[in-house]
PDB file of N, CA and C in Angstrom:
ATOM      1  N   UNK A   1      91.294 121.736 133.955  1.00  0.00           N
ATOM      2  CA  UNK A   1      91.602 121.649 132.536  1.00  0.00           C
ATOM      3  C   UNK A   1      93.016 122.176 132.316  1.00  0.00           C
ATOM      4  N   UNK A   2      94.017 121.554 131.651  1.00  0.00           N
ATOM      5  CA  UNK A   2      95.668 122.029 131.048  1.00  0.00           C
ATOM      6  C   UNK A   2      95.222 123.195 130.274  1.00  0.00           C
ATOM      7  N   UNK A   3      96.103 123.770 130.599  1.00  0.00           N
ATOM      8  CA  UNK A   3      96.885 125.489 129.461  1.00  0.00           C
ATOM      9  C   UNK A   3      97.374 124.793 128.158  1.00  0.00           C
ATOM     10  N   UNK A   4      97.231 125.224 127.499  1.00  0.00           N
ATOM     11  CA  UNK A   4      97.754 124.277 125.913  1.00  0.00           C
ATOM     12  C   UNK A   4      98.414 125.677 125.501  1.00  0.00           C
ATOM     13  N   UNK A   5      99.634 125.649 124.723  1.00  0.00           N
ATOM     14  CA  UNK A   5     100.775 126.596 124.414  1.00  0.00           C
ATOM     15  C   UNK A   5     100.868 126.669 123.649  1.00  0.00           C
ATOM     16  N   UNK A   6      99.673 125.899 122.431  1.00  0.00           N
ATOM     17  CA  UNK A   6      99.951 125.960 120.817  1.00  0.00           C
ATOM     18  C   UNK A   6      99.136 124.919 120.497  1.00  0.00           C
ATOM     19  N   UNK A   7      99.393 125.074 118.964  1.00  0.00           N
ATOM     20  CA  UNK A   7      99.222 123.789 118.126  1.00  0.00           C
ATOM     21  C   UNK A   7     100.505 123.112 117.632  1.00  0.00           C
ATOM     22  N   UNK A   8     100.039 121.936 117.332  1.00  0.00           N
ATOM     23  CA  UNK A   8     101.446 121.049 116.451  1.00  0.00           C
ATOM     24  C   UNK A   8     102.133 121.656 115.444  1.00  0.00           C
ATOM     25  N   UNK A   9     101.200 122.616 114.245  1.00  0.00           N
ATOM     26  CA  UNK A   9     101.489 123.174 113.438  1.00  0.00           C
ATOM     27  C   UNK A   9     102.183 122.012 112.064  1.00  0.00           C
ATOM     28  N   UNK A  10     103.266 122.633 111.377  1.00  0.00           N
ATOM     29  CA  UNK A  10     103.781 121.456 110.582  1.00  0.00           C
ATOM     30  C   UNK A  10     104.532 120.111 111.424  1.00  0.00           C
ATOM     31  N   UNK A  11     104.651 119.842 112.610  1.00  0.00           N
ATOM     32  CA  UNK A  11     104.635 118.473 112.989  1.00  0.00           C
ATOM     33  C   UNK A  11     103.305 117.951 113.592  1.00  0.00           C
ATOM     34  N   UNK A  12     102.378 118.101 112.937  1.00  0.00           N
ATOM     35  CA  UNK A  12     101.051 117.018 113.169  1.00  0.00           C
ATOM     36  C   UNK A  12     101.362 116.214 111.645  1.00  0.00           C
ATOM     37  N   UNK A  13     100.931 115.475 112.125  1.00  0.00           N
ATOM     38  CA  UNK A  13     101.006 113.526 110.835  1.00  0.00           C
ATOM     39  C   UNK A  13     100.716 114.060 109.951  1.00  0.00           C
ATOM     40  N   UNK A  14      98.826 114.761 110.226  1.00  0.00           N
ATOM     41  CA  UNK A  14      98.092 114.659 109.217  1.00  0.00           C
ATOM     42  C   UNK A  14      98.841 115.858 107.972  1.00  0.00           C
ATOM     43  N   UNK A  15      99.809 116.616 108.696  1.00  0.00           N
ATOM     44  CA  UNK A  15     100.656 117.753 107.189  1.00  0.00           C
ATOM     45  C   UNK A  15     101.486 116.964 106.572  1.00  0.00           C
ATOM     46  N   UNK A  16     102.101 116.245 107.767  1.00  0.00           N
ATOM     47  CA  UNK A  16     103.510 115.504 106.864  1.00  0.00           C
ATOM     48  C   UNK A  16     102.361 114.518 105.974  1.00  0.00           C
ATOM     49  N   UNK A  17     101.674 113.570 105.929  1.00  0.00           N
ATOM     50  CA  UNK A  17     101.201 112.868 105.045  1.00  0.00           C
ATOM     51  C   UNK A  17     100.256 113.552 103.740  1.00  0.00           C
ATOM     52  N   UNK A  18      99.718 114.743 104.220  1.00  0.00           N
ATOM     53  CA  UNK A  18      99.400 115.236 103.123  1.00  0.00           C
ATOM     54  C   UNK A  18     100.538 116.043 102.238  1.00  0.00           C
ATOM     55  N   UNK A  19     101.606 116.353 102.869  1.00  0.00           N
ATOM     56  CA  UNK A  19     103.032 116.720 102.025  1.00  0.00           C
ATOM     57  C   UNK A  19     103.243 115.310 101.085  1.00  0.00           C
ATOM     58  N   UNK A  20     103.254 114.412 101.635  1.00  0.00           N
ATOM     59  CA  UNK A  20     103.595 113.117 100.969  1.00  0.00           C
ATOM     60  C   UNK A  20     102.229 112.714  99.711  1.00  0.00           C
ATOM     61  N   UNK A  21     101.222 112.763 100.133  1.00  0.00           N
ATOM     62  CA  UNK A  21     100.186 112.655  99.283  1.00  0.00           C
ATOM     63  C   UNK A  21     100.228 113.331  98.065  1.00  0.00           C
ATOM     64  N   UNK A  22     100.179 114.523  97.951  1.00  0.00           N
ATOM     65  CA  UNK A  22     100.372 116.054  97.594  1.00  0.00           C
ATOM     66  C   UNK A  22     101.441 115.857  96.417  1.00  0.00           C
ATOM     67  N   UNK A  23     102.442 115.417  96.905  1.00  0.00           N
ATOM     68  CA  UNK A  23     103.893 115.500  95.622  1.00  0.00           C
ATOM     69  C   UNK A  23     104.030 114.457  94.809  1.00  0.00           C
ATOM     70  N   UNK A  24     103.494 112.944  95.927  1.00  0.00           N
ATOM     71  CA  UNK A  24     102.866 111.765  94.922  1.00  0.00           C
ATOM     72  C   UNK A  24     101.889 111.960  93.895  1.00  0.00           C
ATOM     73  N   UNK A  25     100.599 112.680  94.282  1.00  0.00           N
ATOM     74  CA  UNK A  25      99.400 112.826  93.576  1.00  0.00           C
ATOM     75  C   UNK A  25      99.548 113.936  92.322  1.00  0.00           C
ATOM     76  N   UNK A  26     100.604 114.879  92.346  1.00  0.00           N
ATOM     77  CA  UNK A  26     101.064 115.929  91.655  1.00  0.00           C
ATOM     78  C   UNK A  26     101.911 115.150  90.041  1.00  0.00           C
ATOM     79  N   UNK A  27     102.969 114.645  90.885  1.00  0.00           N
ATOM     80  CA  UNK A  27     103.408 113.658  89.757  1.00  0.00           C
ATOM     81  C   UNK A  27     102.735 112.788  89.096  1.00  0.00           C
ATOM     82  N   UNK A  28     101.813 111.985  89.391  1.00  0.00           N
ATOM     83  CA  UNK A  28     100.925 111.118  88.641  1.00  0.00           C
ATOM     84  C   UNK A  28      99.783 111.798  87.940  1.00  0.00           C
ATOM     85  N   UNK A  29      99.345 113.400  88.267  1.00  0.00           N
ATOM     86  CA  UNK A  29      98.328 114.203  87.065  1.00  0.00           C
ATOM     87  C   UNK A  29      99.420 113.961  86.248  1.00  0.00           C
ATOM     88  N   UNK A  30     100.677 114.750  86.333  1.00  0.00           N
ATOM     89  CA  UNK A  30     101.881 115.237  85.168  1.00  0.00           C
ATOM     90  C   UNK A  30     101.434 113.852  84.347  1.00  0.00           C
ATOM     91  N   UNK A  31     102.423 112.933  84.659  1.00  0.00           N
ATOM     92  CA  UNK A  31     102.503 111.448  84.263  1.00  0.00           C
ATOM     93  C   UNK A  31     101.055 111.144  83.257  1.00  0.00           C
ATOM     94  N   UNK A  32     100.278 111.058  84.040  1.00  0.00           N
ATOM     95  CA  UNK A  32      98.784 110.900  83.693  1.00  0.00           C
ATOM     96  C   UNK A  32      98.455 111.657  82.323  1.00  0.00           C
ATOM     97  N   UNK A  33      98.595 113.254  82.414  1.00  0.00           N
ATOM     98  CA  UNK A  33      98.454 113.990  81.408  1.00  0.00           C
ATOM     99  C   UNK A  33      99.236 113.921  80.412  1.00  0.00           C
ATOM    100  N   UNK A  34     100.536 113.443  80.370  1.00  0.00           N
ATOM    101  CA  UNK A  34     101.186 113.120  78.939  1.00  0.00           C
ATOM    102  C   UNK A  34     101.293 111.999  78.616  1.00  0.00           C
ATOM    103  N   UNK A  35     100.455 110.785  79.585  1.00  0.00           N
ATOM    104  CA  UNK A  35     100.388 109.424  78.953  1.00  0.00           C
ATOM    105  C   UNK A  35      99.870 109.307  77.173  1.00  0.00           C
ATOM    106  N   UNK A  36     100.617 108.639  76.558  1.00  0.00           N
ATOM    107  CA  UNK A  36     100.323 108.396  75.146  1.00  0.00           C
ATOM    108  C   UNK A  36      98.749 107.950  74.965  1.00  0.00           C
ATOM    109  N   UNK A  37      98.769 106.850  74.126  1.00  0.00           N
ATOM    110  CA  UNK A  37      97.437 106.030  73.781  1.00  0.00           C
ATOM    111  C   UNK A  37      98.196 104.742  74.156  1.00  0.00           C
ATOM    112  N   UNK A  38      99.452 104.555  73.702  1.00  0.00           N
ATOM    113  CA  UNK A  38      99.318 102.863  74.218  1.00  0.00           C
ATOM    114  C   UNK A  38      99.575 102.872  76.168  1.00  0.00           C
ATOM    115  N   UNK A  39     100.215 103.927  76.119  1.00  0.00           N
ATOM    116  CA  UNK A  39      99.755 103.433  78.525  1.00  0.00           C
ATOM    117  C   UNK A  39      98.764 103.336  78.433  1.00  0.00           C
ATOM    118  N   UNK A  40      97.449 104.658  78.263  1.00  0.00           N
ATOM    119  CA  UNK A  40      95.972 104.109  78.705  1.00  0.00           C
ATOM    120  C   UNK A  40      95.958 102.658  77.772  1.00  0.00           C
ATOM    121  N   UNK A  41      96.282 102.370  76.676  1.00  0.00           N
ATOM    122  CA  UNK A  41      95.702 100.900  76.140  1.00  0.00           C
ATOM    123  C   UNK A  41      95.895  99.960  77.158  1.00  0.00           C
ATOM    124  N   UNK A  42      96.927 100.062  77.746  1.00  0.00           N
ATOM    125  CA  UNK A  42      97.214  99.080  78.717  1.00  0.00           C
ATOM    126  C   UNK A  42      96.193  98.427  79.513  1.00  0.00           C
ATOM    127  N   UNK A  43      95.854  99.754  80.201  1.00  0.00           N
ATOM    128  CA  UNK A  43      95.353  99.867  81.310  1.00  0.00           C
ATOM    129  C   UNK A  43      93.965 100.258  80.995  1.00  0.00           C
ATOM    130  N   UNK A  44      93.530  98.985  80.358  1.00  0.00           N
ATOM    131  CA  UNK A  44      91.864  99.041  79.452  1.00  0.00           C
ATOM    132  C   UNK A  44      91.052 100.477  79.145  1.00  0.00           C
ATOM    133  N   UNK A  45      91.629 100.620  78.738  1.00  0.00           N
ATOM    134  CA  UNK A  45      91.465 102.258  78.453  1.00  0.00           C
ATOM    135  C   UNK A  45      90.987 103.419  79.464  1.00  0.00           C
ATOM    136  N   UNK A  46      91.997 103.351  80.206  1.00  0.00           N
ATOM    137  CA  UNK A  46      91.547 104.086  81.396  1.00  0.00           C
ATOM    138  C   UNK A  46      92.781 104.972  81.702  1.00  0.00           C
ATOM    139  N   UNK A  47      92.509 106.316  82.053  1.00  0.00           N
ATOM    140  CA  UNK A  47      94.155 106.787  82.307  1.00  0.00           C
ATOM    141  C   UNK A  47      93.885 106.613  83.830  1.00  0.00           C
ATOM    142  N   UNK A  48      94.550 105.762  84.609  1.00  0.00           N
ATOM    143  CA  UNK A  48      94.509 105.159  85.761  1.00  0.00           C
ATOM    144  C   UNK A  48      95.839 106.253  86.501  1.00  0.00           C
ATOM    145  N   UNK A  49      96.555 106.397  86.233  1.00  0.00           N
ATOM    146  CA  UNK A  49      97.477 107.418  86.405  1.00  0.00           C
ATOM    147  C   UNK A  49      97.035 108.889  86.987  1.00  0.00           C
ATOM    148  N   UNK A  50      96.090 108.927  85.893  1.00  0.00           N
ATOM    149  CA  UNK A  50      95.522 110.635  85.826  1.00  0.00           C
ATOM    150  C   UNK A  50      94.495 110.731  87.182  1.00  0.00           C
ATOM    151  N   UNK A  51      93.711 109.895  87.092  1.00  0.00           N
ATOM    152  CA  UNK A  51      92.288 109.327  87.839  1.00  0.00           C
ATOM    153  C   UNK A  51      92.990 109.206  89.574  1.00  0.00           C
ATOM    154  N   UNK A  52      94.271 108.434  89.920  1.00  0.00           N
ATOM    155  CA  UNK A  52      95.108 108.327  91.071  1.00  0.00           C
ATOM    156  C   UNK A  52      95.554 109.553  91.408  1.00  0.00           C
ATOM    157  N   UNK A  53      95.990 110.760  90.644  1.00  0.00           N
ATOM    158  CA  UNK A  53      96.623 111.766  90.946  1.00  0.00           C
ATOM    159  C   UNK A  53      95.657 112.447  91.221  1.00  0.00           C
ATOM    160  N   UNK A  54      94.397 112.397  91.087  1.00  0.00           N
ATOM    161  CA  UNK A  54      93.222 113.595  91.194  1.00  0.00           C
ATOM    162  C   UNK A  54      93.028 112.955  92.523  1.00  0.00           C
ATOM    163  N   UNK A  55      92.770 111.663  92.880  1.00  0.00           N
ATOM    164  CA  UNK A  55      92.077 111.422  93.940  1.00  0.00           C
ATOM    165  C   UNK A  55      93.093 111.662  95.025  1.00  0.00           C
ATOM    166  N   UNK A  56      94.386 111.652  94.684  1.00  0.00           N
ATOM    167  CA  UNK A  56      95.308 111.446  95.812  1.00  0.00           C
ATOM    168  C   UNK A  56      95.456 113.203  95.974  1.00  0.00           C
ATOM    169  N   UNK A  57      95.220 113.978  95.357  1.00  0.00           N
ATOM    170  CA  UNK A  57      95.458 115.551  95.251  1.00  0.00           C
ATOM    171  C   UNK A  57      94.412 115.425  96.581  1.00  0.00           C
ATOM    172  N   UNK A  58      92.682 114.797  96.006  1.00  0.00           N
ATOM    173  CA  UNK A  58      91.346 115.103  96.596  1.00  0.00           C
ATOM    174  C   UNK A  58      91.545 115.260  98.067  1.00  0.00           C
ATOM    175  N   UNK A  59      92.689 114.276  98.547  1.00  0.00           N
ATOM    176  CA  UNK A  59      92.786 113.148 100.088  1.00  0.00           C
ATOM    177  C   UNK A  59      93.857 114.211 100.393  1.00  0.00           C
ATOM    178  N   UNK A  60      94.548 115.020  99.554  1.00  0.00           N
ATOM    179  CA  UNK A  60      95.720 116.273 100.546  1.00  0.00           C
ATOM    180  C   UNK A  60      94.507 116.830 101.218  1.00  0.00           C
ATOM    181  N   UNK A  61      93.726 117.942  99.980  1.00  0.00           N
ATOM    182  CA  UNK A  61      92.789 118.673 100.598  1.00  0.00           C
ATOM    183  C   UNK A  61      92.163 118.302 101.389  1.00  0.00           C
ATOM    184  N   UNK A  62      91.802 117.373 102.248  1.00  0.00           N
ATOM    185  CA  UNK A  62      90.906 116.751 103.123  1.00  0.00           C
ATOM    186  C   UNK A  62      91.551 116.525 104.378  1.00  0.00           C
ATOM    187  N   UNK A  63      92.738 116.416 103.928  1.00  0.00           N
ATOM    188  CA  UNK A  63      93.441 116.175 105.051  1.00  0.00           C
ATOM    189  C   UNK A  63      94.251 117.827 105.625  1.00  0.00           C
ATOM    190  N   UNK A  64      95.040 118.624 104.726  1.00  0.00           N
ATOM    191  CA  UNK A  64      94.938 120.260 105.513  1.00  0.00           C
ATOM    192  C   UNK A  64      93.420 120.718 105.397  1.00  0.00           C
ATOM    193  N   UNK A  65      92.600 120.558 105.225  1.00  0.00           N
ATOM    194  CA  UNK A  65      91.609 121.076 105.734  1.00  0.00           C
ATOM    195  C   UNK A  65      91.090 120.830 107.273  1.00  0.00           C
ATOM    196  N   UNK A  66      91.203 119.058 107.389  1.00  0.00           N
ATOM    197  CA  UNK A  66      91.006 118.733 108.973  1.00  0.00           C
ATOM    198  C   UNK A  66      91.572 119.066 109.726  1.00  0.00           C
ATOM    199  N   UNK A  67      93.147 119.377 109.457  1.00  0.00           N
ATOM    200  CA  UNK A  67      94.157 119.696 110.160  1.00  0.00           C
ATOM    201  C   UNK A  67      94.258 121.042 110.930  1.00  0.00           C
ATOM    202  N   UNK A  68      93.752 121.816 109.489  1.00  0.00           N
ATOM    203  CA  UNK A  68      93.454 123.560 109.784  1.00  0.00           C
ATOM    204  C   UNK A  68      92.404 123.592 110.955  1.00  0.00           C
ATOM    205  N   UNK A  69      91.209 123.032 110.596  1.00  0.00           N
ATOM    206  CA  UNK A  69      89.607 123.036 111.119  1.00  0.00           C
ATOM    207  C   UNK A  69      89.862 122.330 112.853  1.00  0.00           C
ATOM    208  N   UNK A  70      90.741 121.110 112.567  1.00  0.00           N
ATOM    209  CA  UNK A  70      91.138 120.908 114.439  1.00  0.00           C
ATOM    210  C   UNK A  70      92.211 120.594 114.349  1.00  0.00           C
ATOM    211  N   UNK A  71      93.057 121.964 114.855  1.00  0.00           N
ATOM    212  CA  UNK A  71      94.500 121.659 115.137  1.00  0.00           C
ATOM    213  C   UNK A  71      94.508 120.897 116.377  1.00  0.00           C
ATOM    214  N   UNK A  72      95.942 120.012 116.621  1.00  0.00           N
ATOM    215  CA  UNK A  72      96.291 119.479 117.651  1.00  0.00           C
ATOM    216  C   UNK A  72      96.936 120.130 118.731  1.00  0.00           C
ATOM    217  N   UNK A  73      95.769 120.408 120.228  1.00  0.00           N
ATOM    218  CA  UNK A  73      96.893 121.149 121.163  1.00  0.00           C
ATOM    219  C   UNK A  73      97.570 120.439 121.723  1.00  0.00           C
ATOM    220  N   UNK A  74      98.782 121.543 121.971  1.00  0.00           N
ATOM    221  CA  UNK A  74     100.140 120.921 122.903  1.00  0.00           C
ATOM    222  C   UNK A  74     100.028 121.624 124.007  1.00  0.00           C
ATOM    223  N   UNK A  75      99.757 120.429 124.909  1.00  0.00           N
ATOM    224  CA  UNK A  75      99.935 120.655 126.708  1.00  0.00           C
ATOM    225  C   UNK A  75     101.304 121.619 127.017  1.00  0.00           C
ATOM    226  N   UNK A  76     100.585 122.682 127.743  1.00  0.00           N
ATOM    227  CA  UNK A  76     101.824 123.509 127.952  1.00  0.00           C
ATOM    228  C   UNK A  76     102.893 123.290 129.024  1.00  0.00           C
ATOM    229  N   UNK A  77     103.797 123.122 128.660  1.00  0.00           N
ATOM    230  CA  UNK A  77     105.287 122.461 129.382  1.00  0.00           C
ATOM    231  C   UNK A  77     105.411 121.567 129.313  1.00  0.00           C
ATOM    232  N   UNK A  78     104.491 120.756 128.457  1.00  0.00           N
ATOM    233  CA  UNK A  78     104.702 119.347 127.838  1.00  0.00           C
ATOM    234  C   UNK A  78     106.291 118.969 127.552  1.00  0.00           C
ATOM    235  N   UNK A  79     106.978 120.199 127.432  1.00  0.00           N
ATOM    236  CA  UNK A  79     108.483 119.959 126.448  1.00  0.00           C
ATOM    237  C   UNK A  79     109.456 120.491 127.347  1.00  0.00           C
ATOM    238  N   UNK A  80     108.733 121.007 128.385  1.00  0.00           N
ATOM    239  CA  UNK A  80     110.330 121.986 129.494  1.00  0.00           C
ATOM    240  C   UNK A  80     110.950 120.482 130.206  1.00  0.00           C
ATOM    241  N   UNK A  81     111.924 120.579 130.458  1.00  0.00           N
ATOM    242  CA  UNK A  81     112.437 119.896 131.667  1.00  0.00           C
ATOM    243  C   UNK A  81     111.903 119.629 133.179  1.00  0.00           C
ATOM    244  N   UNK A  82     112.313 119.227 133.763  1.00  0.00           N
ATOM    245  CA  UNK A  82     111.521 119.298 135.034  1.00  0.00           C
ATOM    246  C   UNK A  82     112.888 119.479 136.099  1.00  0.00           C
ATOM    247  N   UNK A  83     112.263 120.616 136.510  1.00  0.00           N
ATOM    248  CA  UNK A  83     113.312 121.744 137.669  1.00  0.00           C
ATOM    249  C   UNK A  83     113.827 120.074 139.178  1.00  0.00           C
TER     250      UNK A  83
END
């Protein structure tokens, strides 16, 4: 069995995409929460905005949670040179 020297930490996917999720899903509560009456009219009366930002918040947490729960090990000397 390999020696593993760590985890990925903030370069595993699953942080960078929940960073990306996270600041998308953040802006669209904002957005969402000061939509007037005629955006939701639009959008058959639905704040579709608000509803996207909760779920996309839901999918960060799910995703640093998996991340935390199984970090990714890195094979140790995976990264040295070779003598």
């Amino acid at each position: 069995m390999a020696k593993t020297s760590g985890t990925a930490g903030a370069f595993d996917i699953r942080t960078v995409i929940a960073l990306l999720f996270g600041i998308f899903g953040a802006v669209l509560v904002v957005v969402g929460a000061t939509d007037g009456a005629d955006e939701i009219t639009k959008s058959a009366d639905i704040n579709i905005n608000l509803y996207s930002g909760i779920g996309m918040l839901v999918f960060t947490a799910a995703l640093v949670v998996w991340a935390r729960l199984r970090p990714i090990a890195v094979p140790a000397g995976s990264d040295a040179p070779e003598a």
